[in-house]
N, C-alpha and C. Protein backbone atom coordinates (compact mmCIF):
# COMPACT_ATOMS: atom_id res chain seq x y z
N UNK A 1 147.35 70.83 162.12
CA UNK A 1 148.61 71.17 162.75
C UNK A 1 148.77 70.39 164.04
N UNK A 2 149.93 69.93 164.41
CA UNK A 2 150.20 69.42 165.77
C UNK A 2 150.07 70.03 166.84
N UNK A 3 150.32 69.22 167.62
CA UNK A 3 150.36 70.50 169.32
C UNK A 3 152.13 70.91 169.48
N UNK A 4 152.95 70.23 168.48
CA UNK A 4 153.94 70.67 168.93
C UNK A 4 154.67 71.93 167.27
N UNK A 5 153.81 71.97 166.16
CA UNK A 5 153.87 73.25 165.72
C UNK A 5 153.32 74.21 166.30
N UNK A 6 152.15 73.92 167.08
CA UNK A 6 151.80 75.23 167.22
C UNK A 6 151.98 75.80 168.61
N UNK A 7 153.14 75.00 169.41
CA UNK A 7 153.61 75.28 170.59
C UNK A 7 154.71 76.08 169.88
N UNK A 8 155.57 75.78 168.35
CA UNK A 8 156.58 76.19 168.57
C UNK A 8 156.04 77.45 167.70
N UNK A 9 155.18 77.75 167.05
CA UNK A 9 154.63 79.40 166.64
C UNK A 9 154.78 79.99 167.23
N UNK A 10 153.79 79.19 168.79
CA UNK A 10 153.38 80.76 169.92
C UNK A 10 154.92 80.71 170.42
N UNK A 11 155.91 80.11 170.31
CA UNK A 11 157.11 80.28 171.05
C UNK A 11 157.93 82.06 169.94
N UNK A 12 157.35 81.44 169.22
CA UNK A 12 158.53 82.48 168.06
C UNK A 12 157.61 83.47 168.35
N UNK A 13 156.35 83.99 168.13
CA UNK A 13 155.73 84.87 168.27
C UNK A 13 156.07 85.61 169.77
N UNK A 14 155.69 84.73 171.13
CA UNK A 14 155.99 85.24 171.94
C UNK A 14 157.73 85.76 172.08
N UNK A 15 158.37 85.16 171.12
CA UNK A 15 160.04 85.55 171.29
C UNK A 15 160.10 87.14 170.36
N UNK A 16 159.69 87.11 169.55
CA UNK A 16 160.02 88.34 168.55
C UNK A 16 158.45 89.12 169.39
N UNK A 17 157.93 88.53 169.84
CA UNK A 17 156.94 90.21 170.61
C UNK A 17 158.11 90.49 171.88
N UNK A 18 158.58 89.76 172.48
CA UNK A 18 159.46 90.32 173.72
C UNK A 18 160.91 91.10 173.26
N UNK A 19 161.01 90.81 172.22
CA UNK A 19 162.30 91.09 172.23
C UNK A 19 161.87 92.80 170.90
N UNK A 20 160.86 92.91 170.57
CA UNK A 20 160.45 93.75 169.84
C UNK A 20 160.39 94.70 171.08
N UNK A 21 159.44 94.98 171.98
CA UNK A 21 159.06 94.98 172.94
C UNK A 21 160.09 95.68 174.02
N UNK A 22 161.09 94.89 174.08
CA UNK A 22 162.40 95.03 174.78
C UNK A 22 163.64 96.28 174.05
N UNK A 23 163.79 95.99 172.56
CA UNK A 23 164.23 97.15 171.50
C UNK A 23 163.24 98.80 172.13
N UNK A 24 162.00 98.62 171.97
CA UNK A 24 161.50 99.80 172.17
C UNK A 24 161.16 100.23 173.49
N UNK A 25 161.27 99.42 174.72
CA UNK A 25 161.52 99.99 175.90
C UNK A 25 162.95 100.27 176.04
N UNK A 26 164.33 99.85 176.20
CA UNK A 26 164.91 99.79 176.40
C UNK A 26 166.16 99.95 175.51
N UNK A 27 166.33 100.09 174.55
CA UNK A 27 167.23 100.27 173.64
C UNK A 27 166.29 102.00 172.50
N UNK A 28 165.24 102.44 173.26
CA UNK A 28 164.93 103.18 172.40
C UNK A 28 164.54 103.14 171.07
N UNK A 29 164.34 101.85 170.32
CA UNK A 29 163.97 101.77 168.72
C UNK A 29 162.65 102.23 168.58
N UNK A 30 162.52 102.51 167.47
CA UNK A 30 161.00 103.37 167.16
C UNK A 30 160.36 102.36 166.02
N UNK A 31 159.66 101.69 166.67
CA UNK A 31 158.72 100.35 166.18
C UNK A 31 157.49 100.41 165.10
N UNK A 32 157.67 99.91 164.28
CA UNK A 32 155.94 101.19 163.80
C UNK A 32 155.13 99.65 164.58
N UNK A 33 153.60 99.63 164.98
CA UNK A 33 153.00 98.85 165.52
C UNK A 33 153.04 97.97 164.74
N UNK A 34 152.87 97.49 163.26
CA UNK A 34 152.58 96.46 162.63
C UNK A 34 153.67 95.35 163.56
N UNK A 35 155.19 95.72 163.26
CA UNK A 35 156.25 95.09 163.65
C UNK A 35 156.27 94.35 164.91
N UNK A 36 155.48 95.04 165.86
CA UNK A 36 155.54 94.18 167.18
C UNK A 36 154.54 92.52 167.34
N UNK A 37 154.11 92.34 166.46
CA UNK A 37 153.86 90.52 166.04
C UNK A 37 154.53 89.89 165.22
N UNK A 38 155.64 90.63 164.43
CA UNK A 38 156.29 90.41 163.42
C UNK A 38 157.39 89.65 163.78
N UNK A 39 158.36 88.27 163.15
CA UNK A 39 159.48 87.82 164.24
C UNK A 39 160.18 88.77 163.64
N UNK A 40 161.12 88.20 164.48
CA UNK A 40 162.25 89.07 164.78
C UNK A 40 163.42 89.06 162.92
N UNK A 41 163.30 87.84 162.78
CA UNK A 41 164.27 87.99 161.78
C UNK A 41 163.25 88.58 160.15
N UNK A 42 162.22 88.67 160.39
CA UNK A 42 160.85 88.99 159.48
C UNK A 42 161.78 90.62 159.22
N UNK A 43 161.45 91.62 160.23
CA UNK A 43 161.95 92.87 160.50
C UNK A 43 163.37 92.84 160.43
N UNK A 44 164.21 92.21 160.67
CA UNK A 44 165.67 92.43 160.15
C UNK A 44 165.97 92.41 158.36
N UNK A 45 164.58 91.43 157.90
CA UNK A 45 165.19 91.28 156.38
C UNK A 45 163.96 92.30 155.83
N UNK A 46 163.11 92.93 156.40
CA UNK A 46 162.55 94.15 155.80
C UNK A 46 163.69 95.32 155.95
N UNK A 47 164.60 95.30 156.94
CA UNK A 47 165.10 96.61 157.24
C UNK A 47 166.37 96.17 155.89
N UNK A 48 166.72 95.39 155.88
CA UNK A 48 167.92 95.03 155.22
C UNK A 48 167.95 95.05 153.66
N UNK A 49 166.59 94.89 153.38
CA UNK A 49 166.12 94.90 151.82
C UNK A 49 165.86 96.24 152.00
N UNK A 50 165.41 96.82 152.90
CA UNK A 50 165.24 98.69 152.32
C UNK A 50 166.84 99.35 152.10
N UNK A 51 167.49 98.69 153.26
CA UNK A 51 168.59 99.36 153.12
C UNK A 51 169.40 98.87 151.49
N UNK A 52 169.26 98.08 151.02
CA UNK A 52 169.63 97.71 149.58
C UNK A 52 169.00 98.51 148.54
N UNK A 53 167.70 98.59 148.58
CA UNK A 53 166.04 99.00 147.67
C UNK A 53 167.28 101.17 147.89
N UNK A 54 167.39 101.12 148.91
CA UNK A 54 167.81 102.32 148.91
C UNK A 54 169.60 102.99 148.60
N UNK A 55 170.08 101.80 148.20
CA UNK A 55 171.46 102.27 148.20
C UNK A 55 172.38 102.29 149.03
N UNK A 56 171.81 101.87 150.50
CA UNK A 56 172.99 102.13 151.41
C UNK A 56 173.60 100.69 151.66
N UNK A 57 173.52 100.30 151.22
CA UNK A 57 174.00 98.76 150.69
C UNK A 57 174.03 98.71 149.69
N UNK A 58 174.92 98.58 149.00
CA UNK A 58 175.43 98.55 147.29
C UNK A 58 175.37 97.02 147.18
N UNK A 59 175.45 96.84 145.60
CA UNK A 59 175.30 95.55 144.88
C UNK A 59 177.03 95.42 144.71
N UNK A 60 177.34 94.03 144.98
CA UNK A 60 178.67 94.19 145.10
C UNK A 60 178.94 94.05 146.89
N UNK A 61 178.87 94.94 147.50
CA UNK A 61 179.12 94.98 148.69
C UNK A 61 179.32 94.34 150.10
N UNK A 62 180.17 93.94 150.56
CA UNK A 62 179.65 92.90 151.56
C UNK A 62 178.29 93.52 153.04
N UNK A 63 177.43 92.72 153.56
CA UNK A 63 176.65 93.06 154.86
C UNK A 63 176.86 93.10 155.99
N UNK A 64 176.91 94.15 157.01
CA UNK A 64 177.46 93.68 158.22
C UNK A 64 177.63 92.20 158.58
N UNK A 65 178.59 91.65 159.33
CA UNK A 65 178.97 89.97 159.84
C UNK A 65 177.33 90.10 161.10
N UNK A 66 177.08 89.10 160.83
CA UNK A 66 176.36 88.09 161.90
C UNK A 66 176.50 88.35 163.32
N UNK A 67 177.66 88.65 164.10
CA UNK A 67 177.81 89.56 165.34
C UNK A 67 177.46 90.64 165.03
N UNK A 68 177.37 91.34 164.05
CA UNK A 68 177.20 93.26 164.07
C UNK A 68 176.02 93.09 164.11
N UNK A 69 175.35 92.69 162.78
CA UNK A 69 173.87 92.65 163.34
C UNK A 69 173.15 92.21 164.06
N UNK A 70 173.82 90.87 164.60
CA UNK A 70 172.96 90.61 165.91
C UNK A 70 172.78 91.49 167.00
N UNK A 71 174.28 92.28 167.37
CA UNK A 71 174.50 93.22 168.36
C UNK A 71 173.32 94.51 168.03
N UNK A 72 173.74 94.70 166.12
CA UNK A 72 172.92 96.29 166.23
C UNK A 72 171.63 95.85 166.35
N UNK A 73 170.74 94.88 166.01
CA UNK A 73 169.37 94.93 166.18
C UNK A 73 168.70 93.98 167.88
N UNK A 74 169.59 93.70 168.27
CA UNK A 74 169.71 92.99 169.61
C UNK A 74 168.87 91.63 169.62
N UNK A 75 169.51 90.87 168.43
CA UNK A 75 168.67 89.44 167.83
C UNK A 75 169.94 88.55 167.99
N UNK A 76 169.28 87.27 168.26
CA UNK A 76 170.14 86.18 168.17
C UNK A 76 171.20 85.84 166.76
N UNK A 77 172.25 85.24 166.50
CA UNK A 77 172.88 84.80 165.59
C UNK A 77 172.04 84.14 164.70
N UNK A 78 170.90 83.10 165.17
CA UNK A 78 170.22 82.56 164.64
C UNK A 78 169.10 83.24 164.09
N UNK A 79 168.94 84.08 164.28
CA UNK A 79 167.77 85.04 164.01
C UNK A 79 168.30 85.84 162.64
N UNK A 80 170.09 86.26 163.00
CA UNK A 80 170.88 86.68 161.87
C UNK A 80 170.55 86.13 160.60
N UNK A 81 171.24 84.79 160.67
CA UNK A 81 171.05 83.58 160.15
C UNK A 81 170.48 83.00 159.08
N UNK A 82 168.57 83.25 159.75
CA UNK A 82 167.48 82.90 159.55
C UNK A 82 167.67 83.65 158.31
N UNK A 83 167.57 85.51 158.90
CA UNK A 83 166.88 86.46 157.79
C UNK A 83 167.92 86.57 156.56
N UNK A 84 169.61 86.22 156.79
CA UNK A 84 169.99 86.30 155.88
C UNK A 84 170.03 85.01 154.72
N UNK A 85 169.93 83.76 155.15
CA UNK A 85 169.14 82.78 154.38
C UNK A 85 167.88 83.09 153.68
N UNK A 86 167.15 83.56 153.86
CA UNK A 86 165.52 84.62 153.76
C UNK A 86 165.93 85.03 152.09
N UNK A 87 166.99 85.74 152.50
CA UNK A 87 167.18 87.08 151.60
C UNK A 87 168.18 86.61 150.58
N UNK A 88 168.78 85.60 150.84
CA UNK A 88 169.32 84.48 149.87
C UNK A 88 168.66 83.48 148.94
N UNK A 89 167.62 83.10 149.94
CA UNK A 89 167.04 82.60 148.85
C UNK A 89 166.12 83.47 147.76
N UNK A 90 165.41 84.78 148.42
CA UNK A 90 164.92 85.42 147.44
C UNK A 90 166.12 86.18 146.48
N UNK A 91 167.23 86.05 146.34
CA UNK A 91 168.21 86.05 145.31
C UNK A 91 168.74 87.53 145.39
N UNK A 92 168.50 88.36 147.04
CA UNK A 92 169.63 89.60 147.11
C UNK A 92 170.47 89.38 147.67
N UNK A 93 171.28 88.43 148.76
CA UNK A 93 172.14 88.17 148.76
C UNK A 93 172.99 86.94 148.32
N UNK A 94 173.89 86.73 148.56
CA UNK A 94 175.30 85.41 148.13
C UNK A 94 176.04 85.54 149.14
N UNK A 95 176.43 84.04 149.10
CA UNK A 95 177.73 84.10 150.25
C UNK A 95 178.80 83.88 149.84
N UNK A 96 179.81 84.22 150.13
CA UNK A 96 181.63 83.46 149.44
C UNK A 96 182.23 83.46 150.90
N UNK A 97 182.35 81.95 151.00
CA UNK A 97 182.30 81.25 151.99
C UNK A 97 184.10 81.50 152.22
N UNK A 98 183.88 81.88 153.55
CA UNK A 98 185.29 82.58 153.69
C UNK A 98 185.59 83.91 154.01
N UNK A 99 184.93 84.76 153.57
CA UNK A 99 184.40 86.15 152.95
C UNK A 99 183.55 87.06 153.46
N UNK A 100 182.54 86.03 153.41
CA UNK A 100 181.03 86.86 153.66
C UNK A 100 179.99 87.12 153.02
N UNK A 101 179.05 87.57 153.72
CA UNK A 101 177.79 87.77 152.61
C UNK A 101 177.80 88.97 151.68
N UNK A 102 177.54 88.83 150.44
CA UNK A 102 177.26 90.17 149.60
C UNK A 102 175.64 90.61 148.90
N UNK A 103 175.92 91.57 148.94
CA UNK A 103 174.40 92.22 147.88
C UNK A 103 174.55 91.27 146.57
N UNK A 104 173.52 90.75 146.34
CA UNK A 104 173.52 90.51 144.57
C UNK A 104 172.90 91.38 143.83
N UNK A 105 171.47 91.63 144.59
CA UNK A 105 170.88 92.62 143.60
C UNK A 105 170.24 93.69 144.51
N UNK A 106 168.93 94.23 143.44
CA UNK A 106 168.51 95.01 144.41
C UNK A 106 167.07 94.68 144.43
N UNK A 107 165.89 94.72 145.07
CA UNK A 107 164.93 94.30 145.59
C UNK A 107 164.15 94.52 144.02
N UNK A 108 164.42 95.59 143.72
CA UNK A 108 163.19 95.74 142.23
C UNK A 108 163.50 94.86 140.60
N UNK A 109 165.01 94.95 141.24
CA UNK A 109 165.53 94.03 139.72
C UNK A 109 165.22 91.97 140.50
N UNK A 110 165.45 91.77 140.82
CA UNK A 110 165.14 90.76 141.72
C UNK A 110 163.59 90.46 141.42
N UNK A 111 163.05 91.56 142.04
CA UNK A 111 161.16 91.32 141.67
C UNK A 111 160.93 91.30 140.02
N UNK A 112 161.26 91.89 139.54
CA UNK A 112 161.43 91.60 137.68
C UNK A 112 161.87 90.88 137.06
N UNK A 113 163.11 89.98 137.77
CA UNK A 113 163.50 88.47 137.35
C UNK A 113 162.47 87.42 137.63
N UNK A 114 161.69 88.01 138.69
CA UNK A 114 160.96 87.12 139.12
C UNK A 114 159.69 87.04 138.32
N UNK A 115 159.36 87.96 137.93
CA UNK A 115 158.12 88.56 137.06
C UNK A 115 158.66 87.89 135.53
N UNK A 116 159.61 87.94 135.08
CA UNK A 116 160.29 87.42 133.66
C UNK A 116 160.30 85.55 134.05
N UNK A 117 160.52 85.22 134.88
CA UNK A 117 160.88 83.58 134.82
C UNK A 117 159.32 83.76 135.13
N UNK A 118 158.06 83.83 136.34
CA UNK A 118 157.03 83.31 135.86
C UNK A 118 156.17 83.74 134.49
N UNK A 119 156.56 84.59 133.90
CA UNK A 119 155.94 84.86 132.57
C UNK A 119 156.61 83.26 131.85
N UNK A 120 157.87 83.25 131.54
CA UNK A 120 158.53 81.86 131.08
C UNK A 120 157.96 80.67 131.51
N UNK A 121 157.44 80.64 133.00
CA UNK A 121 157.05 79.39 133.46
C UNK A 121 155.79 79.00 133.01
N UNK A 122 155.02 80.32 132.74
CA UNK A 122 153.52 80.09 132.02
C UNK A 122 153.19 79.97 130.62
N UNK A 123 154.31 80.61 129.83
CA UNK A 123 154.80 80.16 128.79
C UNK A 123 154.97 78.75 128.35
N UNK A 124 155.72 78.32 129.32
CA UNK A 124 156.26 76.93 128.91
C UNK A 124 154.90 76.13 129.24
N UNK A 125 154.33 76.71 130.21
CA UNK A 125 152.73 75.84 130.43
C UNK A 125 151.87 75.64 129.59
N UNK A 126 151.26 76.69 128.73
CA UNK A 126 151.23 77.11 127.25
C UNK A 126 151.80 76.54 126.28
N UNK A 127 152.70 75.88 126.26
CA UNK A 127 153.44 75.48 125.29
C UNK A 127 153.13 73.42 125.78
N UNK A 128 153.40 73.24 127.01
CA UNK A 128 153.29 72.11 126.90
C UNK A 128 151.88 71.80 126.72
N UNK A 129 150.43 72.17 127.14
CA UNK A 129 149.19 72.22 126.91
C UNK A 129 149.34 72.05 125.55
N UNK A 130 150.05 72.89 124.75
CA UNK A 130 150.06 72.87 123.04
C UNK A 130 150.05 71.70 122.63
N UNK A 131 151.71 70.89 122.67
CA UNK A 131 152.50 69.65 122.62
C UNK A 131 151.38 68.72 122.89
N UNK A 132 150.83 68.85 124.12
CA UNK A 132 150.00 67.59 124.62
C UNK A 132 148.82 67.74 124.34
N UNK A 133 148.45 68.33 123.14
CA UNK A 133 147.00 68.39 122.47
C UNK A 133 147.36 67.60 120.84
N UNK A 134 148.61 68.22 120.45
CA UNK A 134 149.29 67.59 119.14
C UNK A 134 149.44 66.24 119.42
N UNK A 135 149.59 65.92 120.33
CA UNK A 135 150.14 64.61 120.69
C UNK A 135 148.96 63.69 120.85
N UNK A 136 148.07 63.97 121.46
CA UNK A 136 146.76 63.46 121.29
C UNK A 136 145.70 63.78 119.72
N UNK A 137 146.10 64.81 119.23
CA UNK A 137 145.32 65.33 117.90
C UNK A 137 146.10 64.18 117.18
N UNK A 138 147.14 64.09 116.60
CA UNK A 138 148.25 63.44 116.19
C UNK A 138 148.06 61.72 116.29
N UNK A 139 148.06 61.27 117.46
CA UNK A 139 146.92 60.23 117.81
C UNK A 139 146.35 59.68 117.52
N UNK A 140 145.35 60.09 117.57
CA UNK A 140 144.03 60.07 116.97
C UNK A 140 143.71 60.25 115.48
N UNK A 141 144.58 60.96 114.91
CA UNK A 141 144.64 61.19 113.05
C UNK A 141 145.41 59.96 112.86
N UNK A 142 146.52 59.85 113.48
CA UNK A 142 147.08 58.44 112.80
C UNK A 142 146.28 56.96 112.98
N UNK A 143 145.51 56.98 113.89
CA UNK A 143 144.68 55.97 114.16
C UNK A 143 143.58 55.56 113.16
N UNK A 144 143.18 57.09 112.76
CA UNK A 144 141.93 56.87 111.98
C UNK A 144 142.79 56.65 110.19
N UNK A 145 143.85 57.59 110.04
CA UNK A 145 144.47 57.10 108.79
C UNK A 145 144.65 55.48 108.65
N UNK A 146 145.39 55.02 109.60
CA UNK A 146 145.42 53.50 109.70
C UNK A 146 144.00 52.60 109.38
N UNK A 147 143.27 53.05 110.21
CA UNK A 147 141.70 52.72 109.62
C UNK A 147 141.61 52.40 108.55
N UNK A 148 141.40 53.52 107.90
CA UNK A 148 141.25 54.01 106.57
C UNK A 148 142.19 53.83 105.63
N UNK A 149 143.59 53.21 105.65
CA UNK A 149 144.49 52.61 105.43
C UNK A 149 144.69 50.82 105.14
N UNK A 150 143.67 50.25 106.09
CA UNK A 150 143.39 49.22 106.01
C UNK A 150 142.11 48.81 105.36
N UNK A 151 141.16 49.57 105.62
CA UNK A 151 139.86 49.69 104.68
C UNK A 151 140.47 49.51 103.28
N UNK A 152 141.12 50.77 102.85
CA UNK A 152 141.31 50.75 101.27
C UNK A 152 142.35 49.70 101.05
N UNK A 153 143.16 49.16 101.70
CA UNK A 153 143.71 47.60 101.55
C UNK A 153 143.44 46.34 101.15
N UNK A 154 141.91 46.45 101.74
CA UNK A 154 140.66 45.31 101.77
C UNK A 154 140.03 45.42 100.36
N UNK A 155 139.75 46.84 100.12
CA UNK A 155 138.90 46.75 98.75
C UNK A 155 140.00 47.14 97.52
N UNK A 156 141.03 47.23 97.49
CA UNK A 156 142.02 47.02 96.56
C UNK A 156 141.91 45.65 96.64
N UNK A 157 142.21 44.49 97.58
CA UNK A 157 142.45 43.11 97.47
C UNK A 157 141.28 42.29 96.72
N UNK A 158 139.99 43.31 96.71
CA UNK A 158 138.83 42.37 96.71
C UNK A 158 138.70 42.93 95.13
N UNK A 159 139.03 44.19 94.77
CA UNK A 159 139.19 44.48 93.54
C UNK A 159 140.35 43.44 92.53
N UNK A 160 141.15 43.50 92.90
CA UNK A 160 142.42 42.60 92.46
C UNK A 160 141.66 41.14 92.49
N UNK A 161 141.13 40.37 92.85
CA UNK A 161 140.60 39.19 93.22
C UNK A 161 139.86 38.64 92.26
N UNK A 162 138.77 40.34 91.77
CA UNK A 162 137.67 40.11 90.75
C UNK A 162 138.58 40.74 89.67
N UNK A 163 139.17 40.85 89.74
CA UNK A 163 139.78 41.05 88.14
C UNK A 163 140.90 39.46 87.72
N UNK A 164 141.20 38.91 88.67
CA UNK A 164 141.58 37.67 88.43
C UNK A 164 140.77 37.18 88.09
N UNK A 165 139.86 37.07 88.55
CA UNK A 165 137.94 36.12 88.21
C UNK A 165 138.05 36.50 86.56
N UNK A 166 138.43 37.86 86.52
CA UNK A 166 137.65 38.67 84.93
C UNK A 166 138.89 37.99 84.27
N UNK A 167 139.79 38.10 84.44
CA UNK A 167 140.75 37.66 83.48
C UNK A 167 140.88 36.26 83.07
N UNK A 168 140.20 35.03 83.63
CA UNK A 168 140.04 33.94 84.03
C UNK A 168 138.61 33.61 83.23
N UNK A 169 137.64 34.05 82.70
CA UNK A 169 136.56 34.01 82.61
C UNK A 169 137.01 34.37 80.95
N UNK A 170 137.70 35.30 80.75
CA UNK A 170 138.58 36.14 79.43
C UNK A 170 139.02 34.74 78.76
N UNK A 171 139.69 34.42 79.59
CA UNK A 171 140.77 33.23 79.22
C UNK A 171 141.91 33.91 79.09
N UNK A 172 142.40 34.57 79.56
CA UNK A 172 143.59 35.63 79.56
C UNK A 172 144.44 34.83 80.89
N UNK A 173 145.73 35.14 80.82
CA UNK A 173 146.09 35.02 82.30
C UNK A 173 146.53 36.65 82.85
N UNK A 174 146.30 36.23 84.33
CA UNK A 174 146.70 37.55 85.17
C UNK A 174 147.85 37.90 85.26
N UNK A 175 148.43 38.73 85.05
CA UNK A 175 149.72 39.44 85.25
C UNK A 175 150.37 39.36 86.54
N UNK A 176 150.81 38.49 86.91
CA UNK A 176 151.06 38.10 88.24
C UNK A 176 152.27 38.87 89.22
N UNK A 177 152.80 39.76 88.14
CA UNK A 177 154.01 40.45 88.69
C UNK A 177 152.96 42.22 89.44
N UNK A 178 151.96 42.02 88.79
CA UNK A 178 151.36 43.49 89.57
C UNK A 178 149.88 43.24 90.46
N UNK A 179 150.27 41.57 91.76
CA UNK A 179 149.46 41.51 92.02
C UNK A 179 149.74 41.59 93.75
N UNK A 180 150.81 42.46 94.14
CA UNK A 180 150.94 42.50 95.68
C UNK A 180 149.84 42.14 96.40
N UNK A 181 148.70 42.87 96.56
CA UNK A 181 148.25 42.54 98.06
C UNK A 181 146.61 40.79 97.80
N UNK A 182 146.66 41.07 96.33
CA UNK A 182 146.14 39.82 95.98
C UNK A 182 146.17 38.65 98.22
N UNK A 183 147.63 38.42 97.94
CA UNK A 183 147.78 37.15 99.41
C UNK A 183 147.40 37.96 100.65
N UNK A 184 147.18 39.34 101.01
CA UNK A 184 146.16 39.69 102.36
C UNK A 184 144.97 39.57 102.09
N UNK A 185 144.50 39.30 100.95
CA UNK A 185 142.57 38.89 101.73
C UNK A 185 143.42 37.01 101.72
N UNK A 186 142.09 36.64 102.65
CA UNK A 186 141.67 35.21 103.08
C UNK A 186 141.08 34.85 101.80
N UNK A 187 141.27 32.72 102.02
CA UNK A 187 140.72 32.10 100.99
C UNK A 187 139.27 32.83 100.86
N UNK A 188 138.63 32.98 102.10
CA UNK A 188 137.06 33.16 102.54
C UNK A 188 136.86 34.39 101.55
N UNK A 189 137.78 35.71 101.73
CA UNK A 189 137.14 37.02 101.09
C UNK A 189 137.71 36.69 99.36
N UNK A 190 138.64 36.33 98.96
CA UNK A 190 138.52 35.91 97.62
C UNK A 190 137.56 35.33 97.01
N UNK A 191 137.23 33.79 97.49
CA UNK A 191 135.91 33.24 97.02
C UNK A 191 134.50 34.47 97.03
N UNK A 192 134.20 35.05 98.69
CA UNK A 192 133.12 36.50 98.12
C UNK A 192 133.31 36.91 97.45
N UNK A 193 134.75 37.72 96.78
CA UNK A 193 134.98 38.56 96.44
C UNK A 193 134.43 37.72 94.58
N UNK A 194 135.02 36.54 94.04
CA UNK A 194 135.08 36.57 93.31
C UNK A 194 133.40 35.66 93.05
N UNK A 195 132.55 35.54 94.05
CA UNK A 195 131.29 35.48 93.61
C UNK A 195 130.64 34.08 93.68
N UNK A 196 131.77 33.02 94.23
CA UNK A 196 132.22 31.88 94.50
C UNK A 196 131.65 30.65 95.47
């Protein structure tokens, strides 16, 4: 870490302990201890997701504006801001720009979408591990068929070769219309082939 992240930590820390600090001397709020290291906008989007988790914020609904809550919890706009971006991106609120912010969901259906897409995401992990074993199994079988594809190519040709020899030796001629791969062996493997 730099010296200038971790100047700006102890800045936020020391800002949300004073102003935590300041709520419960002076404005009377009743703090539970965890909260007083906690920032400031940390504790606005715990209070704000209970108040959803509990109903007093409906789905549908718009959230106090950005002045109300700054005023009711005695936090900066930016602090507003922060926690309602927070709570946006974990997918309980939306904005309609113009409008205001609304509830989308509620904290438990939210945590179960979330629980359903990484089941999907591990799924699909599972699934591509699958793909990319076929794909290599697959591979590797066609490689060795090809092999073995060309092997039996070679000794069909070398078979075909000596039966020209046999038919030639007969005094017969070869049937020249059923002699395809006869021209893939070499002069070299014909002459072996035919003993030559």
């Amino acid at each position: 870490m730099s010296d200038m992240t971790v100047l700006v930590a102890l800045r936020e820390l020391v800002c949300s302990t004073r102003c935590s600090l300041y709520n419960l001397v002076h404005k009377g709020g009743l703090l539970v201890a965890e909260e007083l290291g906690q920032p400031e906008y940390r504790r606005l989007m715990q209070d704000l997701r209970q108040q959803i988790a509990e109903g007093r914020l409906t789905v549908g609904e718009p959230i106090p504006s950005t002045a109300s809550l700054g005023q009711q919890y005695g936090v900066s706009s930016t602090v507003v801001r922060r926690a309602v971006s927070e709570l946006r991106t974990e997918g309980l609120l939306y904005g309609h720009p113009g409008k205001g912010v609304f509830v989308k969901a509620k904290p438990d259906k939210v945590a179960k979408e979330h629980e359903v897409l990484e089941r999907l995401a591990a799924g699909l992990d599972d699934v591509q591990t699958k793909v990319d074993g076929l794909q290599t199994a697959d591979a590797t079988a066609l490689e060795a068929f090809r092999k073995e594809l060309g092997e039996l190519r070679r000794v069909v040709a070398v078979l075909q070769t000596q039966l020209i020899d046999l038919y030639g030796r007969m005094g017969q001629p070869y049937p020249r219309d059923s002699a395809p791969l006869r021209d893939s062996l070499s002069e070299t493997e014909r002459r072996r082939a035919a003993g030559t």
